[in-house]
N, C-alpha and C. Protein backbone atom coordinates (compact mmCIF):
# COMPACT_ATOMS: atom_id res chain seq x y z
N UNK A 1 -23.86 59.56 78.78
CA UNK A 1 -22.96 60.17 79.72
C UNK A 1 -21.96 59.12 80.20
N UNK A 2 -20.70 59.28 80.40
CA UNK A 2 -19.74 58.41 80.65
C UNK A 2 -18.85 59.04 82.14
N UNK A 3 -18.47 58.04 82.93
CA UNK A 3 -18.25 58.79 84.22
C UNK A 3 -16.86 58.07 84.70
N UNK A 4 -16.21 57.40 83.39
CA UNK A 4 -14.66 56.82 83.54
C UNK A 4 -13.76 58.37 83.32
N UNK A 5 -13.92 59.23 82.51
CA UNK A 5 -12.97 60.25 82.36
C UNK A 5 -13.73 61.81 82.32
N UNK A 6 -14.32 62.11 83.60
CA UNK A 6 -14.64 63.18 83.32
C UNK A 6 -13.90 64.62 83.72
N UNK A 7 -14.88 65.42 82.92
CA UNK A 7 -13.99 66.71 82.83
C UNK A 7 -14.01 68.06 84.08
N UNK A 8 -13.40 67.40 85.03
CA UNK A 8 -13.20 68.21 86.24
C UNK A 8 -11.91 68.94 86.21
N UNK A 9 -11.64 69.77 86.88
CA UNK A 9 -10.35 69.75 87.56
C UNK A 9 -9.53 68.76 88.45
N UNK A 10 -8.06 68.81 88.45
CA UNK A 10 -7.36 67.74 89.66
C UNK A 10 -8.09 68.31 90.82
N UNK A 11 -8.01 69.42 91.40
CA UNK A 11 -8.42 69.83 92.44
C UNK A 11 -9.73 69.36 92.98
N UNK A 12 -10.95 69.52 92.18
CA UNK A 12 -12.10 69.32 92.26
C UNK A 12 -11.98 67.80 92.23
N UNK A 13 -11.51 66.65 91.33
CA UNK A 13 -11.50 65.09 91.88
C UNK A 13 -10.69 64.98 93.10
N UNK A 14 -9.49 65.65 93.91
CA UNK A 14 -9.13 65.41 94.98
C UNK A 14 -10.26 65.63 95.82
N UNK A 15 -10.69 66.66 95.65
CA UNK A 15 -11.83 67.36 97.02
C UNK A 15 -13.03 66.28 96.95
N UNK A 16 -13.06 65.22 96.12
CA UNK A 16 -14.69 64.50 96.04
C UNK A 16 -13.97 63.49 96.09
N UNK A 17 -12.59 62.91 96.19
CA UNK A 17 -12.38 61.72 96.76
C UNK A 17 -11.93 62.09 98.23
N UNK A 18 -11.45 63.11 98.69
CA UNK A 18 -11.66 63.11 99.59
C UNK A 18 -12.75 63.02 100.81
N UNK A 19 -13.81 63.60 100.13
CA UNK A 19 -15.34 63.56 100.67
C UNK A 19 -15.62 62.41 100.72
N UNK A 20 -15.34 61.57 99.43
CA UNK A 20 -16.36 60.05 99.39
C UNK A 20 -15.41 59.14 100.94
N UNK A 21 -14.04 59.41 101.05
CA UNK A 21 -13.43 58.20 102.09
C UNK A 21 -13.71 59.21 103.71
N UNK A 22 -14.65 60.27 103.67
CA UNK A 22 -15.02 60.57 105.01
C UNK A 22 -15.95 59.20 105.82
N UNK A 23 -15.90 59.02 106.93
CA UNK A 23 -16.92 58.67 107.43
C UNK A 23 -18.18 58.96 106.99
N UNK A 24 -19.04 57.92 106.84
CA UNK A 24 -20.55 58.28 106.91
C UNK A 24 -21.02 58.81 108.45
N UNK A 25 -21.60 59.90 108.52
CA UNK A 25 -22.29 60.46 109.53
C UNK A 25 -23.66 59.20 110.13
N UNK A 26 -23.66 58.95 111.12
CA UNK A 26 -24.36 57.81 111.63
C UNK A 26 -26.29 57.94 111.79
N UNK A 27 -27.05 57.64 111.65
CA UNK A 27 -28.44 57.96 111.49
C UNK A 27 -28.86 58.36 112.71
N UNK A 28 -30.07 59.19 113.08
CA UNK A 28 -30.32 59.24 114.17
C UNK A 28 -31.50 59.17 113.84
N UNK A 29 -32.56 58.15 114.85
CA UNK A 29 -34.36 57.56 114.05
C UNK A 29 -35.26 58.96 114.30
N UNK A 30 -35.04 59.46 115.80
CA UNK A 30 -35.63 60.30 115.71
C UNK A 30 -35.96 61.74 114.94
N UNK A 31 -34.71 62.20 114.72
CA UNK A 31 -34.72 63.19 113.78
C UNK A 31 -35.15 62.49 112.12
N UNK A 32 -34.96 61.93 111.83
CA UNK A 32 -35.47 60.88 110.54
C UNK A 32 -36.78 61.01 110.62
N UNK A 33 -37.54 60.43 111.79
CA UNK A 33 -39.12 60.75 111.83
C UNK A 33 -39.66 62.15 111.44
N UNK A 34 -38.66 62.93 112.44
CA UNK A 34 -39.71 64.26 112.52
C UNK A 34 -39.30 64.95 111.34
N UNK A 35 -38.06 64.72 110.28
CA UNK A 35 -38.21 65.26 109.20
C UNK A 35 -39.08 64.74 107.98
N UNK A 36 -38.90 63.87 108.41
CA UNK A 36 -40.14 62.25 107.59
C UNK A 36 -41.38 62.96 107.86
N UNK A 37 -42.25 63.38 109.03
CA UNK A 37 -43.37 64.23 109.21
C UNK A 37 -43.46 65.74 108.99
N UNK A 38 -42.41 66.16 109.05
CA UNK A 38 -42.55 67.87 108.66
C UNK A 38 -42.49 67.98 107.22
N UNK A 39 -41.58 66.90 106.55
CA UNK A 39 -41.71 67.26 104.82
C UNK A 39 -43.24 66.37 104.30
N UNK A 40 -43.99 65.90 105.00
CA UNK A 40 -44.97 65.30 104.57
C UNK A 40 -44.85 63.79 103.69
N UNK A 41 -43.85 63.65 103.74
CA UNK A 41 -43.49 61.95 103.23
C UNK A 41 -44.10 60.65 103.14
N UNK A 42 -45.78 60.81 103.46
CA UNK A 42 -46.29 59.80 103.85
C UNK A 42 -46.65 59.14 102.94
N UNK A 43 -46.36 59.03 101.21
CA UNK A 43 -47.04 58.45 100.70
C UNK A 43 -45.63 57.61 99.53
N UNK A 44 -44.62 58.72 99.97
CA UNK A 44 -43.59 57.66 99.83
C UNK A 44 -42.76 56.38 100.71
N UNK A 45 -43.64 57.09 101.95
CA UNK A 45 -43.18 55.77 102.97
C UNK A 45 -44.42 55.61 103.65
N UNK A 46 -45.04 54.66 102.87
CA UNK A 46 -46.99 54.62 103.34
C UNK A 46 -46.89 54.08 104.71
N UNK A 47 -45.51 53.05 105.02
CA UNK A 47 -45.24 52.74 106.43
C UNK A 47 -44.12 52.87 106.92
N UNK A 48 -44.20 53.83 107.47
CA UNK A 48 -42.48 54.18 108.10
C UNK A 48 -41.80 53.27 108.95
N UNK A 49 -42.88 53.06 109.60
CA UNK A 49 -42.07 51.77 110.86
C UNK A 49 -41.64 50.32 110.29
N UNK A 50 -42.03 49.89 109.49
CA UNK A 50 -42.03 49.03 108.40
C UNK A 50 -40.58 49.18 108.22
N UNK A 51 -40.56 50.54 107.04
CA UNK A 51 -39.15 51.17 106.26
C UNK A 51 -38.10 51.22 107.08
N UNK A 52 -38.45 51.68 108.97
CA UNK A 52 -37.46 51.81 109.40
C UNK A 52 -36.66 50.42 109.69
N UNK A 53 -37.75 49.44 110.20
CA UNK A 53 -37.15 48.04 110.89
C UNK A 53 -35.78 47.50 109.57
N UNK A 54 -37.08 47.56 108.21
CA UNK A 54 -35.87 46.58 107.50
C UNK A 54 -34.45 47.85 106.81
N UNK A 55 -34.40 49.06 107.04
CA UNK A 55 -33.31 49.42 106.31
C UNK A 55 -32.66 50.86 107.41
N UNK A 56 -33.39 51.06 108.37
CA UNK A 56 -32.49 51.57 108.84
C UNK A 56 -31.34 51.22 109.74
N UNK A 57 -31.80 50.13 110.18
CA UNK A 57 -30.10 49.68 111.02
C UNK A 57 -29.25 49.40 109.86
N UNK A 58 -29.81 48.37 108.78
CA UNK A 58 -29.03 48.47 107.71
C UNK A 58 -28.02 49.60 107.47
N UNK A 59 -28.75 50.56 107.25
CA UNK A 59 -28.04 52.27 107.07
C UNK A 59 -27.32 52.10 107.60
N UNK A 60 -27.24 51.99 109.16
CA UNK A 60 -26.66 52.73 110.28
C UNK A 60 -25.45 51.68 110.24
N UNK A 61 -25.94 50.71 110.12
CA UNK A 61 -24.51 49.36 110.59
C UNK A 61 -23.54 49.95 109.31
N UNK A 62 -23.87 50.44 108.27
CA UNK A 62 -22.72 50.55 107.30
C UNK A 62 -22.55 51.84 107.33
N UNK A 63 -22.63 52.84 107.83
CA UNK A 63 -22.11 53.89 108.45
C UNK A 63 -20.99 53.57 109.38
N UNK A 64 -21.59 53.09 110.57
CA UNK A 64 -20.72 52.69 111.72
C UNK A 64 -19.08 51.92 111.12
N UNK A 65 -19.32 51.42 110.31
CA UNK A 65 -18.34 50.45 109.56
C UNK A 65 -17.16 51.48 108.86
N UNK A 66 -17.81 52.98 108.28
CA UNK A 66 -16.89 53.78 107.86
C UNK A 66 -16.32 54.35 109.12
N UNK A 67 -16.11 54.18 110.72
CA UNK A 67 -15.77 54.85 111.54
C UNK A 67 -14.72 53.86 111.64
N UNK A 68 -14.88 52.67 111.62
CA UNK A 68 -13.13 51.44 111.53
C UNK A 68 -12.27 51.97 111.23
């Protein structure tokens, strides 16, 4: 699969470069948890608090950065 010339419409590559230079929407931990516990996720994140320390501010700081 090659993803230098693909076969979209102009319309359809305007509308997805437009999407990609939106802001990232910013994280919120709590809702993260309780969807993290309602979809049952525990064995892809055997430690959540762990997962959250090292990558969610990460997340969030480069979110915040698309609001500049």
């Amino acid at each position: 699969m090659q993803l230098s010339d693909v076969d979209i419409s102009g319309s359809t590559k305007t509308k997805i470069t437009e999407r990609v230079r939106e802001p990232i929407n910013r994280l919120i931990k709590y809702k993260f948890q309780k969807m993290f516990l309602e979809d049952k996720l525990y064995t892809a994140l055997p430690n959540l608090n762990s997962w959250l320390l090292t990558n969610f501010n990460q997340l969030n700081h480069y979110a915040e950065k698309t609001h500049e």
